[in-house]
PDB file of N, CA and C in Angstrom:
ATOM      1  N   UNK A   1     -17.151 -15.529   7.667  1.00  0.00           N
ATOM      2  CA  UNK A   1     -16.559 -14.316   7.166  1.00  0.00           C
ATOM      3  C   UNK A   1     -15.776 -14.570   5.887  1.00  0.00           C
ATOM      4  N   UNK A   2     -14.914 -15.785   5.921  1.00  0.00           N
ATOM      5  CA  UNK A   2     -14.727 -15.713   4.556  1.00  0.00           C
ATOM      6  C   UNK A   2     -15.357 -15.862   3.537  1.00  0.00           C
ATOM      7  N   UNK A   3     -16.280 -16.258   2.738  1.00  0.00           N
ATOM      8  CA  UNK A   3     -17.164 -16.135   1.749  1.00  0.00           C
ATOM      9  C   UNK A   3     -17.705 -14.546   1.835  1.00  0.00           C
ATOM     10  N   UNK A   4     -17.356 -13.632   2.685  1.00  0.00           N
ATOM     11  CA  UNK A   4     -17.108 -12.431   2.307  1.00  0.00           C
ATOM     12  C   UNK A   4     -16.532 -11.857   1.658  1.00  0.00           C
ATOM     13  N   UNK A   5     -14.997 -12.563   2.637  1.00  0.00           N
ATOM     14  CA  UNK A   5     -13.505 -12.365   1.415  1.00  0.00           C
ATOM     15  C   UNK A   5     -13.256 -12.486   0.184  1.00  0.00           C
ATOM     16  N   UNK A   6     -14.065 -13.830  -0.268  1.00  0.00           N
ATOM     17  CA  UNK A   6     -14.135 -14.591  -1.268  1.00  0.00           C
ATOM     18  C   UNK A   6     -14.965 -13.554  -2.417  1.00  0.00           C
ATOM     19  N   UNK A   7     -16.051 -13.243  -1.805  1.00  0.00           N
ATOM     20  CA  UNK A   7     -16.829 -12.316  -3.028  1.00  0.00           C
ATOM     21  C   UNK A   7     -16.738 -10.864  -2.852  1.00  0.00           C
ATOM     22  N   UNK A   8     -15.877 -10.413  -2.024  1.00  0.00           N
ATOM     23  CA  UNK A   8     -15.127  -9.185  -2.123  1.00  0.00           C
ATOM     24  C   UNK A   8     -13.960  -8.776  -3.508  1.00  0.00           C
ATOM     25  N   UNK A   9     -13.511 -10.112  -3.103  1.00  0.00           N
ATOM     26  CA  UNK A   9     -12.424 -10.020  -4.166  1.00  0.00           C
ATOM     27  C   UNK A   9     -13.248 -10.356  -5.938  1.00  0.00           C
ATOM     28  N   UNK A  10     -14.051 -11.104  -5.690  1.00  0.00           N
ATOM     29  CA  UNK A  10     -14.348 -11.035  -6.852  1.00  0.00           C
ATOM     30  C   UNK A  10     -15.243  -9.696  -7.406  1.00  0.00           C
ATOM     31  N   UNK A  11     -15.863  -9.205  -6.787  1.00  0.00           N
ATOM     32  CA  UNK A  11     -16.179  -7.768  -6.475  1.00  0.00           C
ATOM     33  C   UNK A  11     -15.124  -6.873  -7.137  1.00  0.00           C
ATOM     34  N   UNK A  12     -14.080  -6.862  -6.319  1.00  0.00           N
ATOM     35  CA  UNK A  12     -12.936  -6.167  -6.786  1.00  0.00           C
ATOM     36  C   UNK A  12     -12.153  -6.716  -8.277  1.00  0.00           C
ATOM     37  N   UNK A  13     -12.478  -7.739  -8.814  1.00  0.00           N
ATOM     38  CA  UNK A  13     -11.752  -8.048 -10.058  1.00  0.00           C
ATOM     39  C   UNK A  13     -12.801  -7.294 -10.869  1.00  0.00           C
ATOM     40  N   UNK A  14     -13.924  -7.519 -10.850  1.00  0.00           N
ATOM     41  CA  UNK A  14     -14.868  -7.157 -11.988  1.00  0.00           C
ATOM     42  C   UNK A  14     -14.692  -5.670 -11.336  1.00  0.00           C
ATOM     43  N   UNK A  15     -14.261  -4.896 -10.725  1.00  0.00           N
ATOM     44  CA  UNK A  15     -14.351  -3.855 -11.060  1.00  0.00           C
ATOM     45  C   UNK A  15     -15.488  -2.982 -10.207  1.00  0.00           C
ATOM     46  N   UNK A  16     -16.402  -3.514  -9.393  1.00  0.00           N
ATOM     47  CA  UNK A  16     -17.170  -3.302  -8.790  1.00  0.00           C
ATOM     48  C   UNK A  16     -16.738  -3.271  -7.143  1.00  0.00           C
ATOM     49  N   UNK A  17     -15.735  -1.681  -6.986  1.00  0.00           N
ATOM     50  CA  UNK A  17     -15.608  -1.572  -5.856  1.00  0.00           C
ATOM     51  C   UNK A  17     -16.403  -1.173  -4.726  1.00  0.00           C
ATOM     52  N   UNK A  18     -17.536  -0.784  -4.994  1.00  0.00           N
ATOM     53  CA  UNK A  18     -18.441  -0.137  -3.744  1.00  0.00           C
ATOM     54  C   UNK A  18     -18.886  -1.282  -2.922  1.00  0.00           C
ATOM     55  N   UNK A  19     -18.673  -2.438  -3.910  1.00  0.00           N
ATOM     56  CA  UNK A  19     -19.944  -4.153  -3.627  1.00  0.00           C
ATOM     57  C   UNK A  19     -18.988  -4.652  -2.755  1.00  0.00           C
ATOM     58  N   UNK A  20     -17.458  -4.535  -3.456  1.00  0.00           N
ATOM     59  CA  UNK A  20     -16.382  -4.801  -2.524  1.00  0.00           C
ATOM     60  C   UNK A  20     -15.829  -4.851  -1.207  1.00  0.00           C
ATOM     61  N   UNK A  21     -16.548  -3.356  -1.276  1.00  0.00           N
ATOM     62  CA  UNK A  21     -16.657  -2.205   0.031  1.00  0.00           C
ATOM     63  C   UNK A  21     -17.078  -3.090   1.265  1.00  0.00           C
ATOM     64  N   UNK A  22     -18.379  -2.945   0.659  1.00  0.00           N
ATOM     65  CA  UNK A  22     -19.514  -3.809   1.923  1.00  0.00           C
ATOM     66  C   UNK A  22     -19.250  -4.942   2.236  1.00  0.00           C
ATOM     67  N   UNK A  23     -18.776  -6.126   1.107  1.00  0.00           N
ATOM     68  CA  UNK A  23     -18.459  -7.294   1.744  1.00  0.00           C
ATOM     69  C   UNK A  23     -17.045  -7.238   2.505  1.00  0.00           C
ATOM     70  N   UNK A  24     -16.140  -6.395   2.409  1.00  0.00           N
ATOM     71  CA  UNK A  24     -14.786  -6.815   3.379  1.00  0.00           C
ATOM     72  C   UNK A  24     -15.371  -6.271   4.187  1.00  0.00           C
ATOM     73  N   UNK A  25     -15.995  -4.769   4.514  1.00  0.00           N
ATOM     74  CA  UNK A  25     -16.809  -4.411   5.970  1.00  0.00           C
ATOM     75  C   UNK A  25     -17.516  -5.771   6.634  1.00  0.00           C
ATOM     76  N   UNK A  26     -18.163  -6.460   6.285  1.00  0.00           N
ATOM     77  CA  UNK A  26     -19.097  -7.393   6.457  1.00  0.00           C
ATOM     78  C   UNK A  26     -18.125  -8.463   7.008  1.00  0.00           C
ATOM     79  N   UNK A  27     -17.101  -8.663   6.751  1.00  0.00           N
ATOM     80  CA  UNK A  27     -16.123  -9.535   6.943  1.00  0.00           C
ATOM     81  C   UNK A  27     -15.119  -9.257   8.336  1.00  0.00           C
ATOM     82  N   UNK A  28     -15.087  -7.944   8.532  1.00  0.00           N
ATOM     83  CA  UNK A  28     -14.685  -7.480   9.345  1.00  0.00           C
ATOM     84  C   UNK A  28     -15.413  -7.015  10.685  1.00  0.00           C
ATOM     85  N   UNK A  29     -16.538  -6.985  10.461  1.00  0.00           N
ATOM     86  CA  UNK A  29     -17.673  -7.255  11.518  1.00  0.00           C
ATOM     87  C   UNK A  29     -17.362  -8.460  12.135  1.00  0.00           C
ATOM     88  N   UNK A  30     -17.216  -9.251  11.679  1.00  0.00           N
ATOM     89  CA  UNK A  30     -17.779 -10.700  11.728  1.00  0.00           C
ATOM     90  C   UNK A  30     -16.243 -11.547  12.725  1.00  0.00           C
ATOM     91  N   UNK A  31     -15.359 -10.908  12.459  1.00  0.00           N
ATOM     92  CA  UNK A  31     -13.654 -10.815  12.512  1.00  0.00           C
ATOM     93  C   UNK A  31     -12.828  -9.468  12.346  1.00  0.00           C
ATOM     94  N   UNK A  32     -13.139  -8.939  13.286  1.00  0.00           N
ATOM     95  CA  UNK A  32     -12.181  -7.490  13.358  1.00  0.00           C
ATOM     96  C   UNK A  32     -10.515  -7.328  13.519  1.00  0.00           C
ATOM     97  N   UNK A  33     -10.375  -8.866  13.581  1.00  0.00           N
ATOM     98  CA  UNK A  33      -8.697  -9.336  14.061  1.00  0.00           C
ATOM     99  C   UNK A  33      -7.944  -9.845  12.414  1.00  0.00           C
ATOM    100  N   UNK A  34      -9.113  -9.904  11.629  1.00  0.00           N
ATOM    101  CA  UNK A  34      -8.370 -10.441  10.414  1.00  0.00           C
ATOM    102  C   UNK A  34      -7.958  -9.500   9.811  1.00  0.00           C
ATOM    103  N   UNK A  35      -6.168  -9.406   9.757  1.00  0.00           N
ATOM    104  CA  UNK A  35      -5.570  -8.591   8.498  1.00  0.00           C
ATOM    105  C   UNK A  35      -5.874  -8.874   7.542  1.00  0.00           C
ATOM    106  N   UNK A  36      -6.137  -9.971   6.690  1.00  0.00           N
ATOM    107  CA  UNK A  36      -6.404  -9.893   5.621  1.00  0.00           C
ATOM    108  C   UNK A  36      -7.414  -9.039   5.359  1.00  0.00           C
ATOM    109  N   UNK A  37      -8.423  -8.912   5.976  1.00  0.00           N
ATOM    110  CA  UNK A  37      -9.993  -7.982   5.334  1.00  0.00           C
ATOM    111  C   UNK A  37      -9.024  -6.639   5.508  1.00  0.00           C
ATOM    112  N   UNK A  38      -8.294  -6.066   6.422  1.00  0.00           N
ATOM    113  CA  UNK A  38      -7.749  -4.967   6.944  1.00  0.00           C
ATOM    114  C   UNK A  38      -7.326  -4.690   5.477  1.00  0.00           C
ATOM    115  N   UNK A  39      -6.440  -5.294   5.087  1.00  0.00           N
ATOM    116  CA  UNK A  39      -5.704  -4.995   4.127  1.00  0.00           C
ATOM    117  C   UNK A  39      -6.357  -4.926   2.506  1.00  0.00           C
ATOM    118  N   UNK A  40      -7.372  -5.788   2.270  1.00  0.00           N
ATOM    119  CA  UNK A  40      -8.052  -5.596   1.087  1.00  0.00           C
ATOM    120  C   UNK A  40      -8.676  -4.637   0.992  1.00  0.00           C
ATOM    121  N   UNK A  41      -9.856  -4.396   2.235  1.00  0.00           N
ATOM    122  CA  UNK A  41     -10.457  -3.023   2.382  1.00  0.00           C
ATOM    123  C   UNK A  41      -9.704  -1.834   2.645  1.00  0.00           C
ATOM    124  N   UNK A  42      -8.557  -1.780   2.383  1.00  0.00           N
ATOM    125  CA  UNK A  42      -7.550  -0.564   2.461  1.00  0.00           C
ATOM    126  C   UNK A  42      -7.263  -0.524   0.962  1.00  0.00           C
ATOM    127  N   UNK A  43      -6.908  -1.096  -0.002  1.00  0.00           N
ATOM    128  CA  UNK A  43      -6.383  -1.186  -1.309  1.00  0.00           C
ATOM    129  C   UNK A  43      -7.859  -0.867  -1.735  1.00  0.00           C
ATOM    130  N   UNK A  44      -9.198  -1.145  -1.668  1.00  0.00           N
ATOM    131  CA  UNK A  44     -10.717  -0.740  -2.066  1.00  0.00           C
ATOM    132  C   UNK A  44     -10.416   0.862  -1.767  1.00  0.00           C
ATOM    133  N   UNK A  45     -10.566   1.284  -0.242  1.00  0.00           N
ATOM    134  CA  UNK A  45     -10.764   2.445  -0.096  1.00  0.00           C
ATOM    135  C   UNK A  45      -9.614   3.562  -0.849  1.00  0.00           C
ATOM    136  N   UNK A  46      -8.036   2.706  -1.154  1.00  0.00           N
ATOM    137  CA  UNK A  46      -7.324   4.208  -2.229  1.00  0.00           C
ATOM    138  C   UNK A  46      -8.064   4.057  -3.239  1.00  0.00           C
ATOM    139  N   UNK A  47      -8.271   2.934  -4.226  1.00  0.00           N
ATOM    140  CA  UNK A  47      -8.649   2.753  -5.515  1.00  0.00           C
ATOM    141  C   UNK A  47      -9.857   4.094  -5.405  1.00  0.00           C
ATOM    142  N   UNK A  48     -10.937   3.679  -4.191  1.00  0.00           N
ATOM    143  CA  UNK A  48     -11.890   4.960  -4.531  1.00  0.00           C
ATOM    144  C   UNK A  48     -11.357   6.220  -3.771  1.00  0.00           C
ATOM    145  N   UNK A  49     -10.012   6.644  -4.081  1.00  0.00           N
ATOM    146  CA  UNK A  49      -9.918   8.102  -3.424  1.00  0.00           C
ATOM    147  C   UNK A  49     -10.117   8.189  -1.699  1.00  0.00           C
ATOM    148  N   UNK A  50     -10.488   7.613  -0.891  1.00  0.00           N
ATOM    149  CA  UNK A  50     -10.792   7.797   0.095  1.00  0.00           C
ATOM    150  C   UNK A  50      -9.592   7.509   1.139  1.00  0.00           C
ATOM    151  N   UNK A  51      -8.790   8.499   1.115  1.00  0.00           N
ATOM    152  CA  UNK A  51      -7.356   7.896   1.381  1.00  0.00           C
ATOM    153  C   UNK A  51      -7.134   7.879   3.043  1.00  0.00           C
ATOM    154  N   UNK A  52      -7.976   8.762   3.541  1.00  0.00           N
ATOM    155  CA  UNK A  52      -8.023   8.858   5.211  1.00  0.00           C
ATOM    156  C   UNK A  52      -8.224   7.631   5.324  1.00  0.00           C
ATOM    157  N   UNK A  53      -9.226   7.167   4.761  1.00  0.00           N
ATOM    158  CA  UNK A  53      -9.726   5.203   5.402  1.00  0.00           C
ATOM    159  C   UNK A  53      -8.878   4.105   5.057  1.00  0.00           C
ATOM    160  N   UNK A  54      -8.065   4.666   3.956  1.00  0.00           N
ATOM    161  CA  UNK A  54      -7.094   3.403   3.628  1.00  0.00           C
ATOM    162  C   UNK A  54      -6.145   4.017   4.571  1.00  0.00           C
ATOM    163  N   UNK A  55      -5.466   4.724   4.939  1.00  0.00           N
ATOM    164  CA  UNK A  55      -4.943   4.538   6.053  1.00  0.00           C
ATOM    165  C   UNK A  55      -4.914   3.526   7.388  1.00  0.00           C
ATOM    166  N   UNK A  56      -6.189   4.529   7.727  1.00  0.00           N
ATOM    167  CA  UNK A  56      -6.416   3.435   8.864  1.00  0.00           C
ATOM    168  C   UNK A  56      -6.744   2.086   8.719  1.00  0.00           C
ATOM    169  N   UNK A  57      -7.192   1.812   7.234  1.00  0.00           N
ATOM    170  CA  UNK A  57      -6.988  -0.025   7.466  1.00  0.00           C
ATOM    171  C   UNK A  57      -6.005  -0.887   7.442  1.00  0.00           C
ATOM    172  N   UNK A  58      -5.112   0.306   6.401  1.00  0.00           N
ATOM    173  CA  UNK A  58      -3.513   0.204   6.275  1.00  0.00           C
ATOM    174  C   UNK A  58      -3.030  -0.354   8.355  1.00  0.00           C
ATOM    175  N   UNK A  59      -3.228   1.276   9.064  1.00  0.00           N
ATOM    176  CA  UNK A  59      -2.776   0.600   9.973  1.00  0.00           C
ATOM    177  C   UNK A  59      -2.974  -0.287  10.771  1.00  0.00           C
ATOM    178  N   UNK A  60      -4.661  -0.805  10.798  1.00  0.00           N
ATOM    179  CA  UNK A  60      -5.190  -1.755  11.307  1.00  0.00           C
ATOM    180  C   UNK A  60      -4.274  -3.045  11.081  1.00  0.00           C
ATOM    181  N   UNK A  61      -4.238  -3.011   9.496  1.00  0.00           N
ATOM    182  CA  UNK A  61      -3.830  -4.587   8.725  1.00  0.00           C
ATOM    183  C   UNK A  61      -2.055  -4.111   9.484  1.00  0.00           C
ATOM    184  N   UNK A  62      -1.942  -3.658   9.586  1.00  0.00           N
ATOM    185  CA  UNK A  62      -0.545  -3.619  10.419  1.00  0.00           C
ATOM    186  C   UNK A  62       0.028  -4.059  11.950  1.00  0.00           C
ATOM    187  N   UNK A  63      -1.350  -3.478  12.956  1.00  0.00           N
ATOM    188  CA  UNK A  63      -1.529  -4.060  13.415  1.00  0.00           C
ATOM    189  C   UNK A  63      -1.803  -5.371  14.338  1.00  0.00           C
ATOM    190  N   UNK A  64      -2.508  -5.860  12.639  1.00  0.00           N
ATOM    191  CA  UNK A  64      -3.366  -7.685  13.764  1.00  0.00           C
ATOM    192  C   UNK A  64      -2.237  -8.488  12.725  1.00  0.00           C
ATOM    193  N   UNK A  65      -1.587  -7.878  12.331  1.00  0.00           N
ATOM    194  CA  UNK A  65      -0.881  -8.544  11.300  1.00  0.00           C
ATOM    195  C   UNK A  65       0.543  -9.605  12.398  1.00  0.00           C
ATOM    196  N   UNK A  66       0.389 -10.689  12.507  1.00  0.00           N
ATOM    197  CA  UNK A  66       1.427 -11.052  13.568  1.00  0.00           C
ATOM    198  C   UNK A  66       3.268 -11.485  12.683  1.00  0.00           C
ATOM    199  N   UNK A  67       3.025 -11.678  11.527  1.00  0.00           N
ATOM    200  CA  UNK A  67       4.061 -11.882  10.995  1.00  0.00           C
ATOM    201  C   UNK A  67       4.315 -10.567  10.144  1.00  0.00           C
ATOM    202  N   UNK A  68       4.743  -9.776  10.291  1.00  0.00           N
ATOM    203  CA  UNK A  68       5.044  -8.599   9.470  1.00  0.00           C
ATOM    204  C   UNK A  68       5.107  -8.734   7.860  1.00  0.00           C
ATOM    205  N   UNK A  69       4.713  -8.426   7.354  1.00  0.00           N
ATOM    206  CA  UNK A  69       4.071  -8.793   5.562  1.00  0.00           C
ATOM    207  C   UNK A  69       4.286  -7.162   4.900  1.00  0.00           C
ATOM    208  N   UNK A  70       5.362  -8.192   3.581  1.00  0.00           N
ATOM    209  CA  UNK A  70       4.607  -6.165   2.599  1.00  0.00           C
ATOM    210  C   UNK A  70       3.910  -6.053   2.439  1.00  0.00           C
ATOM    211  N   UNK A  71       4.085  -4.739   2.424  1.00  0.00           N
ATOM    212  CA  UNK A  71       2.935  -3.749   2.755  1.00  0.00           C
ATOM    213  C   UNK A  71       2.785  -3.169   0.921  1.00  0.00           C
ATOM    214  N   UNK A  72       1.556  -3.419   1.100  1.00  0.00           N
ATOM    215  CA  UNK A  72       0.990  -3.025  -1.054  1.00  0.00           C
ATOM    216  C   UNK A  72       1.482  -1.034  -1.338  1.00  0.00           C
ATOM    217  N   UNK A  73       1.824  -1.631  -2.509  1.00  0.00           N
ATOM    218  CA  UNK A  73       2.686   0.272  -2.617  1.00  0.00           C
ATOM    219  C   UNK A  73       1.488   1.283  -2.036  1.00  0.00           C
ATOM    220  N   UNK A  74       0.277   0.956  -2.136  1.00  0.00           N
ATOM    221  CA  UNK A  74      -0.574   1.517  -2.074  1.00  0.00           C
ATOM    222  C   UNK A  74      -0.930   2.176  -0.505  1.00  0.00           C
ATOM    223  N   UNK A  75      -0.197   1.462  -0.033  1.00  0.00           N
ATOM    224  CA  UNK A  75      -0.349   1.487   2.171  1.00  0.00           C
ATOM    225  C   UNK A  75       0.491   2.917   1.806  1.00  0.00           C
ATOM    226  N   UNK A  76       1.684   2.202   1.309  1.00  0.00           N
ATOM    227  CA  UNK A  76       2.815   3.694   1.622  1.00  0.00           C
ATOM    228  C   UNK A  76       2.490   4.802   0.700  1.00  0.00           C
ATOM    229  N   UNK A  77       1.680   4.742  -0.072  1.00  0.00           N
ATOM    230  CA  UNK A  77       1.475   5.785  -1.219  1.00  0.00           C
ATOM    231  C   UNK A  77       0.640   6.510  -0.697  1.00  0.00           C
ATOM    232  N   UNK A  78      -0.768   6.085   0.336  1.00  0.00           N
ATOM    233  CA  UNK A  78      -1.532   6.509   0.819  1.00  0.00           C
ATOM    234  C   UNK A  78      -1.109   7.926   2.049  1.00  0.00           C
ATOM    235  N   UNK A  79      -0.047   8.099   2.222  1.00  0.00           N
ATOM    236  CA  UNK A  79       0.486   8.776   3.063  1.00  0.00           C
ATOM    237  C   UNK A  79       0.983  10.217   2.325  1.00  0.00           C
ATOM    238  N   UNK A  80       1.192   9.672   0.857  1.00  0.00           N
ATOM    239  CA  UNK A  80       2.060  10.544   0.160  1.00  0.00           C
ATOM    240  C   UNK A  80       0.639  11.404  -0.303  1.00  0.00           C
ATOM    241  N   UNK A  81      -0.853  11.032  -0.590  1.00  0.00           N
ATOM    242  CA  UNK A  81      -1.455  11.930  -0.889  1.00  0.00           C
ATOM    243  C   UNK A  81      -1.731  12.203   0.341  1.00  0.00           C
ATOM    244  N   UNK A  82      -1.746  11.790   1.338  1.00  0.00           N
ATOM    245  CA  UNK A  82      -2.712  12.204   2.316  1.00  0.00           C
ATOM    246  C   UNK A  82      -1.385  13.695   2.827  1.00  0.00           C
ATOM    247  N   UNK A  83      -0.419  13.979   2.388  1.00  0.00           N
ATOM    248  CA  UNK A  83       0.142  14.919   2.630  1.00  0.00           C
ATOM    249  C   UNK A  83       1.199  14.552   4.109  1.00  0.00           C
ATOM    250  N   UNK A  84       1.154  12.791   4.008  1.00  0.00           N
ATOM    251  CA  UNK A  84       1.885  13.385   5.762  1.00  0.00           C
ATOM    252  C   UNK A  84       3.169  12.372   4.891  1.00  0.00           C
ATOM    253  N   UNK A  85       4.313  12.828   4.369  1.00  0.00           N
ATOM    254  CA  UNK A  85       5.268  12.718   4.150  1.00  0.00           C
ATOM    255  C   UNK A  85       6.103  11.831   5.222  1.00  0.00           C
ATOM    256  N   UNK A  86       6.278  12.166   6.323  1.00  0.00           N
ATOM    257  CA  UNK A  86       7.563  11.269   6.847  1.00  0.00           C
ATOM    258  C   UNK A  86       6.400  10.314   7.662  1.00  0.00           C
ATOM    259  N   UNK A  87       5.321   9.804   7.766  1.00  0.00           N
ATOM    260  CA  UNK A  87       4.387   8.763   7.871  1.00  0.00           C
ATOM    261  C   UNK A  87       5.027   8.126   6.668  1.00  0.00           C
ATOM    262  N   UNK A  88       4.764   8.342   5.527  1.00  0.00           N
ATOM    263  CA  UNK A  88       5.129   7.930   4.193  1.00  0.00           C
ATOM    264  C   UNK A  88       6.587   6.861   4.511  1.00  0.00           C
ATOM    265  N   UNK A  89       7.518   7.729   4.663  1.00  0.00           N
ATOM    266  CA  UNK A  89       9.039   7.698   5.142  1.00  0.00           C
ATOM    267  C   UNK A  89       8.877   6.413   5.603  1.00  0.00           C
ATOM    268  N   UNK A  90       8.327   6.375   6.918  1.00  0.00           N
ATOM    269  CA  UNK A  90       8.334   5.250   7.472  1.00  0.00           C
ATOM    270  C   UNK A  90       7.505   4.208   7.169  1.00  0.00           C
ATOM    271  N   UNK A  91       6.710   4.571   6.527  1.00  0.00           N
ATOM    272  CA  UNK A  91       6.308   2.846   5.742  1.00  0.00           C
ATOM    273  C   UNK A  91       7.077   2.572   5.049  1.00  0.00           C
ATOM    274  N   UNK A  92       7.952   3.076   4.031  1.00  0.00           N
ATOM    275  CA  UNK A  92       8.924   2.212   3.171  1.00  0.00           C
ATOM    276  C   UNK A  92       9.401   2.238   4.076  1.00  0.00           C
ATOM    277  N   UNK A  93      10.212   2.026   5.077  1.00  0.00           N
ATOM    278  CA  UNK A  93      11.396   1.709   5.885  1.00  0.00           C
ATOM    279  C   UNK A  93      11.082   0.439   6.562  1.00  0.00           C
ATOM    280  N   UNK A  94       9.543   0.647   6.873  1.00  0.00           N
ATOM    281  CA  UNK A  94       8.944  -0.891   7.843  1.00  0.00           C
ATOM    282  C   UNK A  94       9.220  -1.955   6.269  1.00  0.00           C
ATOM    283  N   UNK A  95       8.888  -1.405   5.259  1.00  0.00           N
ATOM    284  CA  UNK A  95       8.208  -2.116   4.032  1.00  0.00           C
ATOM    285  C   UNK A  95       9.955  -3.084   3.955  1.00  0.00           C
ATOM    286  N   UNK A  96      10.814  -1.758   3.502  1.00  0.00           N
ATOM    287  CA  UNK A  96      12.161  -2.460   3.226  1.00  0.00           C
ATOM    288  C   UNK A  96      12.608  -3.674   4.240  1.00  0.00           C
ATOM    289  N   UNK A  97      12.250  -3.501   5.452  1.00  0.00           N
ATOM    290  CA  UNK A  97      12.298  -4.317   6.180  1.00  0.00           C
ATOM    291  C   UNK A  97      12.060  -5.953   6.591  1.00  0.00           C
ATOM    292  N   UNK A  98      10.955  -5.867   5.963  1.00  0.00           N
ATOM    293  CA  UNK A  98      10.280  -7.325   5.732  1.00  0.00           C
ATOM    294  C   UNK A  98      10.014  -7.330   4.168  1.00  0.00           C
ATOM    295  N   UNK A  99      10.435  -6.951   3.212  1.00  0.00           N
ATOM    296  CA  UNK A  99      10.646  -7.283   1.928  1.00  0.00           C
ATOM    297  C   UNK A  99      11.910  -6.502   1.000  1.00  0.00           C
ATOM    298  N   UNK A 100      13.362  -6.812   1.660  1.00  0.00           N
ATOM    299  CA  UNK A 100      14.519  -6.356   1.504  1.00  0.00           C
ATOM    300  C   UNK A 100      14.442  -6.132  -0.181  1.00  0.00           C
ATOM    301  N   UNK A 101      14.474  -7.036  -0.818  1.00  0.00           N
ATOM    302  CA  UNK A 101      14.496  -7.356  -2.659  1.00  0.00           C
ATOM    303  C   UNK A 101      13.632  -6.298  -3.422  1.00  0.00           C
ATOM    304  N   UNK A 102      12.654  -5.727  -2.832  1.00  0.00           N
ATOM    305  CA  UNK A 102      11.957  -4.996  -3.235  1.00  0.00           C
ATOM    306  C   UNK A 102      12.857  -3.401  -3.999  1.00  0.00           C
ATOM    307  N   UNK A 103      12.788  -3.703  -5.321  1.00  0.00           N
ATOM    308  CA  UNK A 103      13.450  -2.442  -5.939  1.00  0.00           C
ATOM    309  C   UNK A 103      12.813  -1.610  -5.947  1.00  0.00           C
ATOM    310  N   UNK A 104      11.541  -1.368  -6.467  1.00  0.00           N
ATOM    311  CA  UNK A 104      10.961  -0.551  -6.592  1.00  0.00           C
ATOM    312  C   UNK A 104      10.247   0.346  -5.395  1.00  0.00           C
ATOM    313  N   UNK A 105      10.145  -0.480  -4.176  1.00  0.00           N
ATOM    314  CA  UNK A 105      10.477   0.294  -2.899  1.00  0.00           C
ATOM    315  C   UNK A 105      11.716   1.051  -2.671  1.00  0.00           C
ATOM    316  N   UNK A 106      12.980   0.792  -3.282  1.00  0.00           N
ATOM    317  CA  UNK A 106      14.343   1.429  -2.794  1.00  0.00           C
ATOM    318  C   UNK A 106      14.234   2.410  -3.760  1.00  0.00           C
ATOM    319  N   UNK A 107      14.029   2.019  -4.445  1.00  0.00           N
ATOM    320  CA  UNK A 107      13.788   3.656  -5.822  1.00  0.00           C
ATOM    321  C   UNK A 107      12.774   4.878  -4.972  1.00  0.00           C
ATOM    322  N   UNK A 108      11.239   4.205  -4.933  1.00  0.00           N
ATOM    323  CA  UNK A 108      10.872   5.522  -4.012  1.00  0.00           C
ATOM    324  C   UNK A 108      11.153   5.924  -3.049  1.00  0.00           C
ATOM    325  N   UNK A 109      12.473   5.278  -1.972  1.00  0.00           N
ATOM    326  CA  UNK A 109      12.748   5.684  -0.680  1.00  0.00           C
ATOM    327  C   UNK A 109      14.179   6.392  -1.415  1.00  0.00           C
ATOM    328  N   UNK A 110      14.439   6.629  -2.112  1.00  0.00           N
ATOM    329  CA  UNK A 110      15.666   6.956  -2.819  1.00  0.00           C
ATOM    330  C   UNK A 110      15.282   8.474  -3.232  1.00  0.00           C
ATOM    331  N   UNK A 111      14.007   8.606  -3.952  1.00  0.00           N
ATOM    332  CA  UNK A 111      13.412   9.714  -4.399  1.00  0.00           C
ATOM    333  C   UNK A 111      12.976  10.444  -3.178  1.00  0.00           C
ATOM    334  N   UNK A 112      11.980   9.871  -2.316  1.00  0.00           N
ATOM    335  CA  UNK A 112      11.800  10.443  -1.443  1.00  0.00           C
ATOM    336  C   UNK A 112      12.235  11.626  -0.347  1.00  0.00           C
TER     337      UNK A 112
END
């Protein structure tokens, strides 16, 4: 599965997110417990608009995730289009949590 990971991401540098797509799916077949694929294929699916699915990989990678990790602005942003606001809320709050230093998290939980 990783040499999925591996050419996912490079997928995703050049810019070629659909190719991206398939290999973290492919990766996640293979390993449905790995946050990491959870979480790349969540940052793929906002980049293409598809914000219901980055959600749920958002919460997947949250999930299998055993050491609690920030969360990419993009997890908590995903909430803010998807219209569910205090979902939103509470990802910066998990976020502030396990990445205290984070300013630019306290600014949007400030605005918020």
């Amino acid at each position: 599965m990783r040499p999925y990971l591996v050419r996912g991401q490079l997928y995703e540098r050049s810019r070629d997110l659909p190719s991206a797509l398939v290999d973290y799916s492919q990766a996640l077949k293979l390993d449905p417990k790995l946050p990491q694929a959870w979480q790349l294929r969540g940052l793929v699916h906002f980049k293409l608009a598809h914000i219901d699915e980055s959600i749920a990989d958002f919460d997947r990678f949250i999930e299998f995730d055993a050491e609690p990790s920030p969360l990419p602005l993009a997890a908590r942003n995903s909430y803010y289009y998807a219209g569910r606001f205090e979902d939103g809320r509470k990802q910066f709050e998990l976020h502030q949590k396990v990445n205290p230093d984070d300013v630019e998290n306290a600014a949007w939980h400030f605005f918020a």
